[in-house]
Protein backbone atom coordinates (compact mmCIF):
# COMPACT_ATOMS: atom_id res chain seq x y z
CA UNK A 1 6.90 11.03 -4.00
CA UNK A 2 9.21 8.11 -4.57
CA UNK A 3 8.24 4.45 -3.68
CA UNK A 4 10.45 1.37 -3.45
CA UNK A 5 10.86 -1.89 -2.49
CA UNK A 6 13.63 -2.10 -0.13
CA UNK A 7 12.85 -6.01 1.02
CA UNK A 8 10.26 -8.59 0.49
CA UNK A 9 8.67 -6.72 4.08
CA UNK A 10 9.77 -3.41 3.82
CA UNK A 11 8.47 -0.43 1.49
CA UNK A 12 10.07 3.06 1.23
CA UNK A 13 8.65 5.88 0.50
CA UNK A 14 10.01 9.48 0.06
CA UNK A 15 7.94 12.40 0.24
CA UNK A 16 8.89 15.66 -0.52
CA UNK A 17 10.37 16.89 2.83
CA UNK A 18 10.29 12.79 4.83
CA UNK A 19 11.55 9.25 4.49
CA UNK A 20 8.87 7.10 5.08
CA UNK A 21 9.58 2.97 6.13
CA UNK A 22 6.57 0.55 6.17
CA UNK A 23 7.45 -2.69 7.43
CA UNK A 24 6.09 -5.89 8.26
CA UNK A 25 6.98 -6.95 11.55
CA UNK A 26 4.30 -9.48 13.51
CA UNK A 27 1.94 -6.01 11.89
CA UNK A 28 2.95 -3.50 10.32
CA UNK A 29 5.63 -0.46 11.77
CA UNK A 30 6.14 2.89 10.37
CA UNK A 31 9.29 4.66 10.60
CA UNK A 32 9.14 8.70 9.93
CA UNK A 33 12.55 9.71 11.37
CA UNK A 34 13.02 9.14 14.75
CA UNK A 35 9.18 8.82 15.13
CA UNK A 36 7.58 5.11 15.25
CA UNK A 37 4.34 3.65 14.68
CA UNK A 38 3.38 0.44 15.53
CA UNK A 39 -0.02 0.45 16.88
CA UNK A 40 -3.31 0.92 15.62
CA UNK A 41 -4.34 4.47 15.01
CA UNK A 42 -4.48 7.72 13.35
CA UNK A 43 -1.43 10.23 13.28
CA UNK A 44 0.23 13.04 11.84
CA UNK A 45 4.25 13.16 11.93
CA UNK A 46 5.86 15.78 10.01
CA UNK A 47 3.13 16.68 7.43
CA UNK A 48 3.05 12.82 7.08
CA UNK A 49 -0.43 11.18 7.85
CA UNK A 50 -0.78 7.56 9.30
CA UNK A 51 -4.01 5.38 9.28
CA UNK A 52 -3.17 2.16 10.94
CA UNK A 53 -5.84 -0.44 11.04
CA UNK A 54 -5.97 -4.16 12.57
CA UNK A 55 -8.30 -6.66 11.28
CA UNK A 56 -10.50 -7.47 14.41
CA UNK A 57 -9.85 -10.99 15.74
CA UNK A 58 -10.96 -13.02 19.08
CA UNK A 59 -7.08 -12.80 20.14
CA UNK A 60 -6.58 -8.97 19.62
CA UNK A 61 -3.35 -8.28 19.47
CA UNK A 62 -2.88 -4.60 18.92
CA UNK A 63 -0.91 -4.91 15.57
CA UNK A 64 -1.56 -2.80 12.95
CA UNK A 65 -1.61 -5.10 9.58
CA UNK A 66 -3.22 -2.53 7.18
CA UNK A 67 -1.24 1.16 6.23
CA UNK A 68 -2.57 4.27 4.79
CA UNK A 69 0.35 6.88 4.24
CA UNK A 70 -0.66 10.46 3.14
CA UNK A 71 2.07 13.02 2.20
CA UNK A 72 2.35 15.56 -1.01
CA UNK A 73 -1.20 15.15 -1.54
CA UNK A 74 -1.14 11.32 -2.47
CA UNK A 75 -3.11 8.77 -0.95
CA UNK A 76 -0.89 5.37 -0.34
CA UNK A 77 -2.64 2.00 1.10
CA UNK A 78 -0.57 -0.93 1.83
CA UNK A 79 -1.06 -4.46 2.58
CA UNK A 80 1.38 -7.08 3.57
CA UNK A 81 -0.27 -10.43 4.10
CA UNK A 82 -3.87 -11.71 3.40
CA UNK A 83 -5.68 -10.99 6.70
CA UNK A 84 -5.36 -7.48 5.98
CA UNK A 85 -7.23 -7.96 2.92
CA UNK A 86 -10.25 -9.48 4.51
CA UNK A 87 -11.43 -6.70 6.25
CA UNK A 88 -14.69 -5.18 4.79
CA UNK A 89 -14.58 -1.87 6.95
CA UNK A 90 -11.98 -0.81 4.41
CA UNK A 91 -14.07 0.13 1.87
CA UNK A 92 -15.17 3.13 3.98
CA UNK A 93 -11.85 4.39 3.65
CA UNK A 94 -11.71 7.00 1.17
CA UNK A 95 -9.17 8.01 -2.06
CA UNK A 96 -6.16 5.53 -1.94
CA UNK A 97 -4.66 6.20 -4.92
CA UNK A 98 -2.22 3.88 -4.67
CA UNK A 99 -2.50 0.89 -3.49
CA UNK A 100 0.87 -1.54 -2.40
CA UNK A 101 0.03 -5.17 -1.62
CA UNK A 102 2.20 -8.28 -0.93
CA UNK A 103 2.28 -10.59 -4.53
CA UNK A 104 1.45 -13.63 -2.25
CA UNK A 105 -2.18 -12.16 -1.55
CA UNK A 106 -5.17 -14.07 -2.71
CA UNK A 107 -5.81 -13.08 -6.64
CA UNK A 108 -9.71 -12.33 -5.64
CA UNK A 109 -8.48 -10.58 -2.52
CA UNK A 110 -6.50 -7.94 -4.11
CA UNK A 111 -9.37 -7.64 -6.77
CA UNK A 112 -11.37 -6.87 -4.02
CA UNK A 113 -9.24 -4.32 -2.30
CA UNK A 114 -9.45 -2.84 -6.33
CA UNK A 115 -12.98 -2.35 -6.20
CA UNK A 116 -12.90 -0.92 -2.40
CA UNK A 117 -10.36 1.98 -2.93
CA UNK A 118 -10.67 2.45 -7.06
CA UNK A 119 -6.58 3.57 -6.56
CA UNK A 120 -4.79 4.54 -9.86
CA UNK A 121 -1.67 2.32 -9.57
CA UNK A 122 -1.59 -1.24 -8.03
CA UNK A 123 1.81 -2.02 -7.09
CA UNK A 124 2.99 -6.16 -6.49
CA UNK A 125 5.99 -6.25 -3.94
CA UNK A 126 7.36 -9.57 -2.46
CA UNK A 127 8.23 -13.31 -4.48
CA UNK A 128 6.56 -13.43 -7.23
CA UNK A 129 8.20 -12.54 -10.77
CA UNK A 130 6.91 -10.90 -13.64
CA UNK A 131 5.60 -13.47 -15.59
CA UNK A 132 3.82 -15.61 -12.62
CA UNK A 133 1.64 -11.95 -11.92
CA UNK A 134 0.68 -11.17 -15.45
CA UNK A 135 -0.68 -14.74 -15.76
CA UNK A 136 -2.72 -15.02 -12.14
CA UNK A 137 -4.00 -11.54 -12.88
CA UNK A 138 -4.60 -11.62 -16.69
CA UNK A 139 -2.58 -8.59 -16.78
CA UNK A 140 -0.42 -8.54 -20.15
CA UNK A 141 0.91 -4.44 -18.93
CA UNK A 142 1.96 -5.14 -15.98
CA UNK A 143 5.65 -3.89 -15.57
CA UNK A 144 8.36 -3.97 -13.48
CA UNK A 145 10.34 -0.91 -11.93
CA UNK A 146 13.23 -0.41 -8.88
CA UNK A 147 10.50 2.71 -8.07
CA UNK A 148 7.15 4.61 -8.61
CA UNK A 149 8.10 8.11 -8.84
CA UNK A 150 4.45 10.41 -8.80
CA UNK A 151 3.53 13.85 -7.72
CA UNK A 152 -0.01 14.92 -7.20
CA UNK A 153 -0.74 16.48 -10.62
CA UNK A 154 -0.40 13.11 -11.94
CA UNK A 155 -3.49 11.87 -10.47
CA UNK A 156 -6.73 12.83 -12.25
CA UNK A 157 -9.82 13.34 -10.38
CA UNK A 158 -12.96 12.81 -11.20
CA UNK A 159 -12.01 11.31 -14.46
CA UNK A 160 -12.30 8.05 -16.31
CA UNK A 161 -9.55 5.96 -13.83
CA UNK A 162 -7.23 3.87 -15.65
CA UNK A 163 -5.72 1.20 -13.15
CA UNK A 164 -1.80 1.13 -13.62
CA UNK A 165 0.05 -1.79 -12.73
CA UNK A 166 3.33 -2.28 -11.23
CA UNK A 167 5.90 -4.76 -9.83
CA UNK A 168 8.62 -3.27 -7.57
CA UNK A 169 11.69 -5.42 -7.98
């Protein structure tokens, strides 16, 4: 699996047999092929699995603003703005193992989203350089890459997790 920025709102990913597009649109919209999600819900396309979730408001709008994409045996969660990142049901969703989130989001947000889904890479997309992120989240290893490339043997389980951080230029 291969995951890139390809705008400040729009994340590929590549699985081993799909191209995946996550973008932020008014809420989030998946693109698998000629398929398109843009609703809240669970679905399968192409060996590709889809957990789209709204943070509930008074004015429900039907706009998905949190992502889980599951392909190749890898777990990826992904957040695009703050609202997302307030929604406590989250932590009942199991084994993100990596977890994608906007650089503008709230420093104790994201750490919060950390201790939720205990993923194994964080990855910063959107504004924010290098230098700006290491500082805000006293993180001196934090990189920055075009891409992630993973498969699932490089995810330990049930071992000692060591969070690896990321910035997707």
């Amino acid at each position: 699996m291969t995951i890139k920025k390809a705008s400040a709102k729009e994340i590929s990913i590549e699985t081993a047999n799909e191209s995946v597009k996550v973008l932020s649109e008014g809420g989030i919209r998946v693109e698998i092929g000629s398929s398109v999600v843009n609703q809240p819900g669970e679905y399968e396309i192409n060996n590709v699995n889809i957990i789209a979730l709204e943070v509930p408001t008074p004015d429900y709008q039907g706009k998905a603003n949190f992502v889980s994409v599951s392909a190749d045996g890898i777990d990826v969660g992904i957040i695009f703005d703050e609202k997302a990142s307030e929604k406590d049901s989250l932590k009942d969703i199991a084994n993100i193992d990596i977890l994608a989130v906007n650089s503008e989001i709230n420093v104790e947000s994201v750490r919060k989203l950390i201790t939720y889904f205990e993923p194994q890479y964080l990855l910063f997309f959107g504004p924010k350089k290098l230098d700006e992120l290491q500082k805000e989240y006293n993180m001196p290893n934090l990189v920055e890459e075009k891409s992630l490339k993973v498969k699932e043997s490089d995810f330990p389980r049930g071992e000692n997790i060591v969070l690896r951080q990321l910035l997707l230029k």
